[in-house]
PDB file of N, CA and C in Angstrom:
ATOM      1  N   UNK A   1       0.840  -1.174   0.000  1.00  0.00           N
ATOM      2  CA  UNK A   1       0.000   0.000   0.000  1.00  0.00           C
ATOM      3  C   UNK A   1       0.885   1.237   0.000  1.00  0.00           C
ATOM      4  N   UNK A   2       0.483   2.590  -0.583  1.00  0.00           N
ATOM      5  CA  UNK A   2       1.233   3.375  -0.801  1.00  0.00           C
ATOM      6  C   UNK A   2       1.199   4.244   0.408  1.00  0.00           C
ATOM      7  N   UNK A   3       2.428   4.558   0.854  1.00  0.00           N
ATOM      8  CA  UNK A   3       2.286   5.767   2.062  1.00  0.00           C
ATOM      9  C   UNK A   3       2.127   6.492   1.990  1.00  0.00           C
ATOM     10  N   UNK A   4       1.220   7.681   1.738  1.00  0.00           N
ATOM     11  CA  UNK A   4       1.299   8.807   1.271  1.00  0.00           C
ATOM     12  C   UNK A   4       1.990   9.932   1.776  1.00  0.00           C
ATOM     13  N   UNK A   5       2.181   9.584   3.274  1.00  0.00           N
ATOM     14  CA  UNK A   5       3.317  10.527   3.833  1.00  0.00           C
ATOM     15  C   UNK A   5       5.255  10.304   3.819  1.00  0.00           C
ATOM     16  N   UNK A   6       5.194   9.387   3.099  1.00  0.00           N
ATOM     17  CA  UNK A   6       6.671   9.156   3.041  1.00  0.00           C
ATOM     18  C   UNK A   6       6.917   9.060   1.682  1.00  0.00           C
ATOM     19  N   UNK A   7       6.533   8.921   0.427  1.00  0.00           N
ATOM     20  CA  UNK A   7       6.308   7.705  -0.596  1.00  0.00           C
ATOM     21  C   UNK A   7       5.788   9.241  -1.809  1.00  0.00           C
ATOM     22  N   UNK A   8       6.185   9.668  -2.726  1.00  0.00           N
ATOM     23  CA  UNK A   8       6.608  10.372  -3.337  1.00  0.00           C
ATOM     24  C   UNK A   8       5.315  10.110  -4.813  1.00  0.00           C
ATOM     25  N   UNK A   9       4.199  11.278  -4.805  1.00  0.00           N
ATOM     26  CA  UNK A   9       3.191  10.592  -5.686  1.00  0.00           C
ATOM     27  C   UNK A   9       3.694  11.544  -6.945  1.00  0.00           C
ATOM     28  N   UNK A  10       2.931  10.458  -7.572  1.00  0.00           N
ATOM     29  CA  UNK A  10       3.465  10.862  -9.455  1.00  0.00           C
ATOM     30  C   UNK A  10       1.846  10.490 -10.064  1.00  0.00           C
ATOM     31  N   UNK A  11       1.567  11.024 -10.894  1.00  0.00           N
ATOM     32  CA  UNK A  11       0.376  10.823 -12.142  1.00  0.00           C
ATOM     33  C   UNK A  11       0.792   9.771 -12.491  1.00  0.00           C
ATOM     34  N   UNK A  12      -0.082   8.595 -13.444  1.00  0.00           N
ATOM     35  CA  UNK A  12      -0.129   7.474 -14.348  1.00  0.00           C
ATOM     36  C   UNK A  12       0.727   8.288 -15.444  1.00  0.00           C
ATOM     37  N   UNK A  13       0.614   9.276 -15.667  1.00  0.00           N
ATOM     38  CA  UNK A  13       0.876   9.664 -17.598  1.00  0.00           C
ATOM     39  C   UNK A  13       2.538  10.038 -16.905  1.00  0.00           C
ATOM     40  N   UNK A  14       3.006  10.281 -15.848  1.00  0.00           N
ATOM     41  CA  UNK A  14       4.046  10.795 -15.701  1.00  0.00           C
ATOM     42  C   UNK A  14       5.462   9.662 -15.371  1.00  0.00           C
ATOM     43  N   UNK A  15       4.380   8.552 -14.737  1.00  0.00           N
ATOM     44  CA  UNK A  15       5.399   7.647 -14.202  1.00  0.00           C
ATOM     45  C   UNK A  15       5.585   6.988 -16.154  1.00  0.00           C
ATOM     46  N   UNK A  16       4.510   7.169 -16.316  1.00  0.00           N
ATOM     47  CA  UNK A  16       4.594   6.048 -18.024  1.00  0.00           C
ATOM     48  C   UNK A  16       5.411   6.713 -18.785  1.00  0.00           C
ATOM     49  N   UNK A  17       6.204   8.113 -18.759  1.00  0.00           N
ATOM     50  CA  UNK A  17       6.657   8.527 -18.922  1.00  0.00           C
ATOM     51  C   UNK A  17       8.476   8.223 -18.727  1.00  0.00           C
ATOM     52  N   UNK A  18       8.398   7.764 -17.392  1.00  0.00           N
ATOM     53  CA  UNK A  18       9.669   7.717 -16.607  1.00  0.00           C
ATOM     54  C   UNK A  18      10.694   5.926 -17.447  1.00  0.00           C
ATOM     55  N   UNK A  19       9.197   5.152 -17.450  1.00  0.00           N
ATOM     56  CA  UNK A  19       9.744   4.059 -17.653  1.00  0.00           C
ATOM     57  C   UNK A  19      10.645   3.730 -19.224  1.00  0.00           C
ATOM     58  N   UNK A  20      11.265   2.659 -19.673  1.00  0.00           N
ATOM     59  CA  UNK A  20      11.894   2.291 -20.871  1.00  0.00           C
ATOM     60  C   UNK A  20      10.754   2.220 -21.593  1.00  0.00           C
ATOM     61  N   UNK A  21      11.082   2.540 -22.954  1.00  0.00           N
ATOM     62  CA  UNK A  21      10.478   1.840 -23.710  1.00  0.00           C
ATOM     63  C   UNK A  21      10.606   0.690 -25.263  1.00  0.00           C
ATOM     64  N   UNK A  22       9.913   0.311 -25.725  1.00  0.00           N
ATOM     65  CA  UNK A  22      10.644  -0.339 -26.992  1.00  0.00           C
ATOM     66  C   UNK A  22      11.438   0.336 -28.063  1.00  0.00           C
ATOM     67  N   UNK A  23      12.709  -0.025 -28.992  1.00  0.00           N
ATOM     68  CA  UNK A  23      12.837   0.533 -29.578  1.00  0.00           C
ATOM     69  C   UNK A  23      13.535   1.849 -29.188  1.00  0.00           C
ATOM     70  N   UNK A  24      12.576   2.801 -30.345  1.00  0.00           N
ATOM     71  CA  UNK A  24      13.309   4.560 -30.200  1.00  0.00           C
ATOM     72  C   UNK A  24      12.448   5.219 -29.042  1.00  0.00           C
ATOM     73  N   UNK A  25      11.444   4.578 -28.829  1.00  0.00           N
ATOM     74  CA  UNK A  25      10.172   5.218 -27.736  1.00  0.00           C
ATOM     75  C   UNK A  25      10.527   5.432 -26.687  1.00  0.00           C
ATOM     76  N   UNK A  26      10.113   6.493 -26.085  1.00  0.00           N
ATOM     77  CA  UNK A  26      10.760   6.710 -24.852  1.00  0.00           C
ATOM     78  C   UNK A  26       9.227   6.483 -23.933  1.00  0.00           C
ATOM     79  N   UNK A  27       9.308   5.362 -22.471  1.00  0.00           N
ATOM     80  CA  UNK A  27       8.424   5.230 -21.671  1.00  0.00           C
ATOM     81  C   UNK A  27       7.160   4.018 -23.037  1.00  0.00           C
ATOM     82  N   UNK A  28       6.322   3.914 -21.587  1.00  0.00           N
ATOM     83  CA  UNK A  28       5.033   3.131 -22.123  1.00  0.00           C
ATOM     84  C   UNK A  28       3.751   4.116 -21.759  1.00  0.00           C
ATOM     85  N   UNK A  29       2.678   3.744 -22.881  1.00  0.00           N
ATOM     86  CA  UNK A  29       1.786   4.409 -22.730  1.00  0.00           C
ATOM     87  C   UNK A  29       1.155   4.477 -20.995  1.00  0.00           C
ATOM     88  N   UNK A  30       0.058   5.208 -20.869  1.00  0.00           N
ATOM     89  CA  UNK A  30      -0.488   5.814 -19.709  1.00  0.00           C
ATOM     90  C   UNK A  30      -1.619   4.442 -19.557  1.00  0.00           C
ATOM     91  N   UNK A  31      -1.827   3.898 -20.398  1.00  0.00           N
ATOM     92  CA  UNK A  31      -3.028   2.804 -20.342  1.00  0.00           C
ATOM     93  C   UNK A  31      -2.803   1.729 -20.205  1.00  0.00           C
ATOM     94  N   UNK A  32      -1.114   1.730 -19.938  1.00  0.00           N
ATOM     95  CA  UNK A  32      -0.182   0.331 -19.369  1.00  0.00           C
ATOM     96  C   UNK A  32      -0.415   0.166 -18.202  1.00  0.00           C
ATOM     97  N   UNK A  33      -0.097   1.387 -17.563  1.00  0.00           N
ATOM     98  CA  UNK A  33      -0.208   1.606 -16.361  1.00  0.00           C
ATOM     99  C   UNK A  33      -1.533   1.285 -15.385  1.00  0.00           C
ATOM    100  N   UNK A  34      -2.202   1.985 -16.335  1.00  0.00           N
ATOM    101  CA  UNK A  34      -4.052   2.022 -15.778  1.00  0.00           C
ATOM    102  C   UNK A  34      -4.225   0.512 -15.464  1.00  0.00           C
ATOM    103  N   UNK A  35      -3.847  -0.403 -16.658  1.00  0.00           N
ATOM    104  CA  UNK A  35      -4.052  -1.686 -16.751  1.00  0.00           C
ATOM    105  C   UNK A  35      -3.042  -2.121 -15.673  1.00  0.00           C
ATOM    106  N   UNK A  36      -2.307  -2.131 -15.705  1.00  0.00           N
ATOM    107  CA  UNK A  36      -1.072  -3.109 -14.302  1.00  0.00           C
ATOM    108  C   UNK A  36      -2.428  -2.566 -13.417  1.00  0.00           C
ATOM    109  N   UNK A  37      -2.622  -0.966 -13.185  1.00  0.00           N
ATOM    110  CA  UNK A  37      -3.375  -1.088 -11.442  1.00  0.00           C
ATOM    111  C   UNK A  37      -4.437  -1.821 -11.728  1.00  0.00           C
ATOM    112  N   UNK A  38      -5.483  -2.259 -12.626  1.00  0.00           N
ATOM    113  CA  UNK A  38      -6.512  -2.794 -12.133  1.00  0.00           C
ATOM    114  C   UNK A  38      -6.475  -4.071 -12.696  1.00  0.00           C
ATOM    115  N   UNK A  39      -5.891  -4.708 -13.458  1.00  0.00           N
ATOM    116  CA  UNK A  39      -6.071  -6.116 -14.194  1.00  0.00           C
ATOM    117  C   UNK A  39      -4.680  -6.996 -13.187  1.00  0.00           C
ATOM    118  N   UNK A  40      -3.495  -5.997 -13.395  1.00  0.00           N
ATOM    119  CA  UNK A  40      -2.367  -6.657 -12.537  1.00  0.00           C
ATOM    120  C   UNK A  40      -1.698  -7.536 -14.080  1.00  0.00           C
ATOM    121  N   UNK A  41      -0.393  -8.567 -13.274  1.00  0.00           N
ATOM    122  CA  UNK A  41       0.081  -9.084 -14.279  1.00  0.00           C
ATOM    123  C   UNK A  41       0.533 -10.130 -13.129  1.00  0.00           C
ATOM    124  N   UNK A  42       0.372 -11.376 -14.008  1.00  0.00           N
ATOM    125  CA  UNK A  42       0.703 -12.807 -13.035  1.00  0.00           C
ATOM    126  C   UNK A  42       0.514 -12.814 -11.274  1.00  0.00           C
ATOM    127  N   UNK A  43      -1.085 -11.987 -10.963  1.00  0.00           N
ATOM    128  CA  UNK A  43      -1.534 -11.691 -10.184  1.00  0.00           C
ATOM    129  C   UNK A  43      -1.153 -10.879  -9.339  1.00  0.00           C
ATOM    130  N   UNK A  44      -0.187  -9.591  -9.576  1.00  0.00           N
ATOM    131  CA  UNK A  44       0.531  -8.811  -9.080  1.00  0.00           C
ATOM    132  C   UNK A  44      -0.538  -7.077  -9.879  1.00  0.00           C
ATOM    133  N   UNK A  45      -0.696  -6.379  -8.980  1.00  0.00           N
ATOM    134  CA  UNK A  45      -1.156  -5.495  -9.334  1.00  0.00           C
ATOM    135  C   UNK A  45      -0.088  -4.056  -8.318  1.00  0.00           C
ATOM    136  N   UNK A  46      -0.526  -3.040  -9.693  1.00  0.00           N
ATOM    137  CA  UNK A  46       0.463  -1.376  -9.442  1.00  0.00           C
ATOM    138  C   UNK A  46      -0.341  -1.231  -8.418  1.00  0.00           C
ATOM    139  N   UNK A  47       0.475  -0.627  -7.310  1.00  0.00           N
ATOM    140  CA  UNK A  47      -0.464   0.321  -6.298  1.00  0.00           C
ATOM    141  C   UNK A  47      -0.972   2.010  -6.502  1.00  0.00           C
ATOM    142  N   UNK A  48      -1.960   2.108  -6.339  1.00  0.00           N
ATOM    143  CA  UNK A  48      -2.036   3.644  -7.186  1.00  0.00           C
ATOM    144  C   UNK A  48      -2.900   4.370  -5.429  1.00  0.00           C
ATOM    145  N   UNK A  49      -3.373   5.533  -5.601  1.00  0.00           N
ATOM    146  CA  UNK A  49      -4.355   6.652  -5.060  1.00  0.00           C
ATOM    147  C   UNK A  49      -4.972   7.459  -5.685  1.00  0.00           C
ATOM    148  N   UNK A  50      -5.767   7.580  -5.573  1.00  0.00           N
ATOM    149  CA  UNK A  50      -6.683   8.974  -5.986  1.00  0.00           C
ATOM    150  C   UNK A  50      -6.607  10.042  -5.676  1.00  0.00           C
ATOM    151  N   UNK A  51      -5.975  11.045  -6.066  1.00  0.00           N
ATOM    152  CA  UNK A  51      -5.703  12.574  -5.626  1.00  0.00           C
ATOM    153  C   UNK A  51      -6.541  13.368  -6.203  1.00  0.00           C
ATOM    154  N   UNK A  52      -7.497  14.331  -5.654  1.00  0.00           N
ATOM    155  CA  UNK A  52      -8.146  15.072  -6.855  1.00  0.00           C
ATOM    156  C   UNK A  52      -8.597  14.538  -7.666  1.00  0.00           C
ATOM    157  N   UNK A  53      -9.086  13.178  -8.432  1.00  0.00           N
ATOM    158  CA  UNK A  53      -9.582  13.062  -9.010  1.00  0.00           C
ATOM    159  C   UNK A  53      -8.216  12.482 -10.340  1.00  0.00           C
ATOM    160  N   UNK A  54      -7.268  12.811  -9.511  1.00  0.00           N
ATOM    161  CA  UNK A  54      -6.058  11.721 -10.914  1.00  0.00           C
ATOM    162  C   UNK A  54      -5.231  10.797  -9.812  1.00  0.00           C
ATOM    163  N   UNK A  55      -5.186   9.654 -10.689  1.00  0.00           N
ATOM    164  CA  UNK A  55      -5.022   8.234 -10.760  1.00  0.00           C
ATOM    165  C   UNK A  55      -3.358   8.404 -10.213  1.00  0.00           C
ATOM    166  N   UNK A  56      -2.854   8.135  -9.132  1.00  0.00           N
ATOM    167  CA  UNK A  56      -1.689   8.419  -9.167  1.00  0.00           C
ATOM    168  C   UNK A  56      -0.906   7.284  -8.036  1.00  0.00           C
ATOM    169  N   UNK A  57       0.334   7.001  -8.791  1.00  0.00           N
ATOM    170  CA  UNK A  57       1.220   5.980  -8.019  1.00  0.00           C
ATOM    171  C   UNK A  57       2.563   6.565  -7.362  1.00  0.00           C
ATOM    172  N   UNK A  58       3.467   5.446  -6.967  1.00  0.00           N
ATOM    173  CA  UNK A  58       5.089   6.308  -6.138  1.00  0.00           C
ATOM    174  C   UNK A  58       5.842   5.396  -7.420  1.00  0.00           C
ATOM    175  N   UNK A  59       6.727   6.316  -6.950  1.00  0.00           N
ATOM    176  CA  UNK A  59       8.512   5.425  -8.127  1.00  0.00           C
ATOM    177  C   UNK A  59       8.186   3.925  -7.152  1.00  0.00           C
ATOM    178  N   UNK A  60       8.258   4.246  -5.540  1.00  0.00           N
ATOM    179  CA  UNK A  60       8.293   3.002  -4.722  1.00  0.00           C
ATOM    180  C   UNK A  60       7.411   2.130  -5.167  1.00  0.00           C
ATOM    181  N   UNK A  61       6.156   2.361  -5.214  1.00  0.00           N
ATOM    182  CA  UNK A  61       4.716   1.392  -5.747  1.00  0.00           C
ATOM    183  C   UNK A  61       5.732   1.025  -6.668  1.00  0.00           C
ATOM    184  N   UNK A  62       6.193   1.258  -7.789  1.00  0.00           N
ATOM    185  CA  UNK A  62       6.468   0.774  -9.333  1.00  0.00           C
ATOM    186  C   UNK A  62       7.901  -0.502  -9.038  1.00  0.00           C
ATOM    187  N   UNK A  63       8.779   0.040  -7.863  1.00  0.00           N
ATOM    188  CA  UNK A  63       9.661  -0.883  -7.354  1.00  0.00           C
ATOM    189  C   UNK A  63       8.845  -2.318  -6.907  1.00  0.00           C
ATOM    190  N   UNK A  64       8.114  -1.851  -6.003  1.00  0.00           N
ATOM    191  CA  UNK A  64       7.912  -3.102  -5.618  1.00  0.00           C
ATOM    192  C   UNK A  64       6.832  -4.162  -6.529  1.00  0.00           C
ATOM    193  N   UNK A  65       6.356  -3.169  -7.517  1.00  0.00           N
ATOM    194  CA  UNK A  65       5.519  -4.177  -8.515  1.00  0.00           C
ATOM    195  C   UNK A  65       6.096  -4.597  -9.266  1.00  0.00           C
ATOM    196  N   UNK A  66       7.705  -4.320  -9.523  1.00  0.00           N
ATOM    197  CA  UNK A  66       8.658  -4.492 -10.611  1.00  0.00           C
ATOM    198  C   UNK A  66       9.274  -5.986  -9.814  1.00  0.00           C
ATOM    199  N   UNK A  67       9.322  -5.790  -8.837  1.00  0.00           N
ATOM    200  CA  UNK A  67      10.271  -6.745  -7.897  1.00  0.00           C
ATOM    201  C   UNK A  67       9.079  -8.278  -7.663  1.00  0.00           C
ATOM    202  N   UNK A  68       7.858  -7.741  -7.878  1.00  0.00           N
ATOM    203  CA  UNK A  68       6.645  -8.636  -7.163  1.00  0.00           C
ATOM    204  C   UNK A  68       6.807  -9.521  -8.898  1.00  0.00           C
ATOM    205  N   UNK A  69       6.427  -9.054 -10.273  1.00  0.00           N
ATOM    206  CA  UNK A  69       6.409  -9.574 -11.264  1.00  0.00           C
ATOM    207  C   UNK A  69       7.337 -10.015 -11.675  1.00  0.00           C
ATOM    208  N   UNK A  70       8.480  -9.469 -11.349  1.00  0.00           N
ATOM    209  CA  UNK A  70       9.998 -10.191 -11.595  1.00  0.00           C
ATOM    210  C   UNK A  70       9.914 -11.910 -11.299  1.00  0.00           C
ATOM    211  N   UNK A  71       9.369 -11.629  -9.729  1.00  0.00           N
ATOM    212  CA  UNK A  71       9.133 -12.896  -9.017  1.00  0.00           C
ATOM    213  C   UNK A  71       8.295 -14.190  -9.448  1.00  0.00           C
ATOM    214  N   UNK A  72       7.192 -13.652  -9.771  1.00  0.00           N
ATOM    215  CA  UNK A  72       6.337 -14.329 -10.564  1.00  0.00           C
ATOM    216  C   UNK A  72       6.649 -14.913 -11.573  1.00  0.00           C
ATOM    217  N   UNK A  73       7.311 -14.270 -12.614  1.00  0.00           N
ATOM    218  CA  UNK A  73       7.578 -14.311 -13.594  1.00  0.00           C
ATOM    219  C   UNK A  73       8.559 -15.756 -13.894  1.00  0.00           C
ATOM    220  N   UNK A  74       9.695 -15.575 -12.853  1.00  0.00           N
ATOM    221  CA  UNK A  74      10.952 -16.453 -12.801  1.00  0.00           C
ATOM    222  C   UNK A  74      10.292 -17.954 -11.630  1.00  0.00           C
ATOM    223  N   UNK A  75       9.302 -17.647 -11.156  1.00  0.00           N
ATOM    224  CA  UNK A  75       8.532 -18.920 -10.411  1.00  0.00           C
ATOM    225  C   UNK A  75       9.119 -18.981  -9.307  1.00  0.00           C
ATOM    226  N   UNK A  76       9.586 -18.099  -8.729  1.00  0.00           N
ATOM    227  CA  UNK A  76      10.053 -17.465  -7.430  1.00  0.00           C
ATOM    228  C   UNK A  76       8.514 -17.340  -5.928  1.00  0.00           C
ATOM    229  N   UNK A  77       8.614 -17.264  -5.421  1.00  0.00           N
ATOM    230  CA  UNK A  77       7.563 -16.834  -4.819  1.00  0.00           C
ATOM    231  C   UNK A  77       7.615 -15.384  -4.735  1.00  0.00           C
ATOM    232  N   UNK A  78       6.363 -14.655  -4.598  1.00  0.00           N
ATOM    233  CA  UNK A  78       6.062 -13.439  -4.654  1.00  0.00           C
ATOM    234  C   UNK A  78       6.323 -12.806  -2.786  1.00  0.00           C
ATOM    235  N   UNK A  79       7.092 -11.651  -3.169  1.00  0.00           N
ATOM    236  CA  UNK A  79       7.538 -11.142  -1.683  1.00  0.00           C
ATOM    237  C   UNK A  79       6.172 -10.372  -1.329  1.00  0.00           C
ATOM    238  N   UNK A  80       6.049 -11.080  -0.377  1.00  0.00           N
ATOM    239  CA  UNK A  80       4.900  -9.989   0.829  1.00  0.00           C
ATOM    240  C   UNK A  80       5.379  -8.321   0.792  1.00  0.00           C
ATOM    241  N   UNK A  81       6.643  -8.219   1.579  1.00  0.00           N
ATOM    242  CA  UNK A  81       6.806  -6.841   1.696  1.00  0.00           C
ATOM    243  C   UNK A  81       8.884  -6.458   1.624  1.00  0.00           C
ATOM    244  N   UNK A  82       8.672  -5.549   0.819  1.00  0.00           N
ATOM    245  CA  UNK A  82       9.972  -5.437   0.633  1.00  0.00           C
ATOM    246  C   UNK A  82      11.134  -5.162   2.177  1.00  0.00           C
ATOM    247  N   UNK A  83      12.283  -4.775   1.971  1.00  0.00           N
ATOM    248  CA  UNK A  83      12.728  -4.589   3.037  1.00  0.00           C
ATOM    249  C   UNK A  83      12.462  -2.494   3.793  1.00  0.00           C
ATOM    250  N   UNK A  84      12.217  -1.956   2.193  1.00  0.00           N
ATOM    251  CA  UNK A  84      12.003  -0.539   2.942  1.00  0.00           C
ATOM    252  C   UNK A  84      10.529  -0.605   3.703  1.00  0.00           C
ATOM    253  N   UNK A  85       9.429  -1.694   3.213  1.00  0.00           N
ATOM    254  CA  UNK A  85       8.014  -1.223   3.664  1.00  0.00           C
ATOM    255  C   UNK A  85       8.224  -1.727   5.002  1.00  0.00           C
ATOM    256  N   UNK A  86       9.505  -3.371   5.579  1.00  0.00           N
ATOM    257  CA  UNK A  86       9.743  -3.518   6.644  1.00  0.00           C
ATOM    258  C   UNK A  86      10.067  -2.781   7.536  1.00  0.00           C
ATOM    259  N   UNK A  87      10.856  -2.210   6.981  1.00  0.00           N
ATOM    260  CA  UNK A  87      11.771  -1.090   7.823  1.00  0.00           C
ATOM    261  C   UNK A  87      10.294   0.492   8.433  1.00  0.00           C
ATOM    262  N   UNK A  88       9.998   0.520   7.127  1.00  0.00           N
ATOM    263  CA  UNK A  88       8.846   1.799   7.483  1.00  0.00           C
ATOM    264  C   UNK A  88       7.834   1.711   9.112  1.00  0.00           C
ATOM    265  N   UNK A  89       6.935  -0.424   8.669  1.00  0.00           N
ATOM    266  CA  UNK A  89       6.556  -0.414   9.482  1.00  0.00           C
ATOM    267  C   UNK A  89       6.993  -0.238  10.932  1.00  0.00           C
ATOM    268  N   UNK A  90       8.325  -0.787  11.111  1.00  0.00           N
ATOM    269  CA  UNK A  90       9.028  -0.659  12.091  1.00  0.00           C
ATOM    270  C   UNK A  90       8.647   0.612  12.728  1.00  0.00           C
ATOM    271  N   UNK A  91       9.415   1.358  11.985  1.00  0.00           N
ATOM    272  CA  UNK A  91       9.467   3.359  12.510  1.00  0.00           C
ATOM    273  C   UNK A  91       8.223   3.224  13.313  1.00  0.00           C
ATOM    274  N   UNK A  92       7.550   3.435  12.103  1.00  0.00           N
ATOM    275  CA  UNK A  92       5.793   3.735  12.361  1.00  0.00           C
ATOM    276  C   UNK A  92       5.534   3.052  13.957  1.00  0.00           C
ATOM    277  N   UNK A  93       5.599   1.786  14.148  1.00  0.00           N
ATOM    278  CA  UNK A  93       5.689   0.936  15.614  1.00  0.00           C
ATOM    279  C   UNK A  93       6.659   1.823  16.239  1.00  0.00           C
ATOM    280  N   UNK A  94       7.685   1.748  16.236  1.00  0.00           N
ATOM    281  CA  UNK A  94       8.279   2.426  17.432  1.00  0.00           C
ATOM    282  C   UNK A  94       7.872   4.144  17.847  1.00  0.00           C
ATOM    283  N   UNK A  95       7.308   4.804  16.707  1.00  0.00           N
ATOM    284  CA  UNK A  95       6.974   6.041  17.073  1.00  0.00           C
ATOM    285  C   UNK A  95       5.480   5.866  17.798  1.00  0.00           C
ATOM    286  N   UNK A  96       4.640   4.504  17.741  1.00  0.00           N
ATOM    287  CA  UNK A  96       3.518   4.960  18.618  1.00  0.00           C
ATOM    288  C   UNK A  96       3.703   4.245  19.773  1.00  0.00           C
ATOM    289  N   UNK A  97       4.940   3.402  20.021  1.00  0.00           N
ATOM    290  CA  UNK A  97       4.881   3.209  21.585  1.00  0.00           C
ATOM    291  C   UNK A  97       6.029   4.352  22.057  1.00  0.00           C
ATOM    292  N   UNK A  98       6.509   5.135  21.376  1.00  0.00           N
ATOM    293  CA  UNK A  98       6.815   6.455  22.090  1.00  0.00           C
ATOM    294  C   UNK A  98       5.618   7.185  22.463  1.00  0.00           C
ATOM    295  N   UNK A  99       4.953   7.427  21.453  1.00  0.00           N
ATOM    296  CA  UNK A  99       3.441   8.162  21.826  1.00  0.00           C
ATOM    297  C   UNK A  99       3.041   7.701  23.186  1.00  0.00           C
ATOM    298  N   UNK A 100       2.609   6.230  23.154  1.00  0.00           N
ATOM    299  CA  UNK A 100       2.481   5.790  24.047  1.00  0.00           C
ATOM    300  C   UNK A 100       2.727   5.673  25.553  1.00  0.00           C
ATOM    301  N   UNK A 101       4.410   6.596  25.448  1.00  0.00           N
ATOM    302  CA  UNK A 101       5.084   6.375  26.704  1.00  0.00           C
ATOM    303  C   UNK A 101       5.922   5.057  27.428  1.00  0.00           C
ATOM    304  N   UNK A 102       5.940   4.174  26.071  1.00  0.00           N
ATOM    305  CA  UNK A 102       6.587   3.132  26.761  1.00  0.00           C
ATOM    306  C   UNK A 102       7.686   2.897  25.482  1.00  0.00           C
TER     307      UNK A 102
END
């Protein structure tokens, strides 16, 4: 899931932008994207949010869907959670049993 407070949001048309593409093309269309978030690929789906009303993912979302289909792909098992979303939850835990006082 995308963090929205740590985790760096980008538009669909911008990240499709960022990526390789075939050939002389630079990036993949915006409707690649649309499709990874809702169809997925070898049961791996993009993580996206809704901002305003546009469709929008992190570079991170695109890591770990890159890393999740990689997996799939090679008949690997698919990773639950990478090591930064480990690490995040961590923080996140230790800052509310500071809250907490303990």
């Amino acid at each position: 899931m995308i963090n929205t407070s740590v985790e760096y949001l980008i538009s669909l048309s911008a990240a499709a932008k960022e990526l390789p593409g075939r050939g002389a093309r630079r990036g993949v269309h915006t409707i690649t994207l649309w499709r990874w978030s809702k169809r997925g690929i070898r049961g791996v789906k993009l993580e996206t949010v809704l901002v305003g009303g546009i469709r929008c993912t992190s570079r991170e979302a695109m890591a770990r869907f890159f890393e999740r289909t990689t997996a799939a792909a090679d008949g690997q098992p698919i990773p639950s959670a990478t090591a930064s979303e480990r690490r995040r939850a961590l923080q996140a835990a230790e800052r509310e049993l500071l809250d907490e006082g303990l």
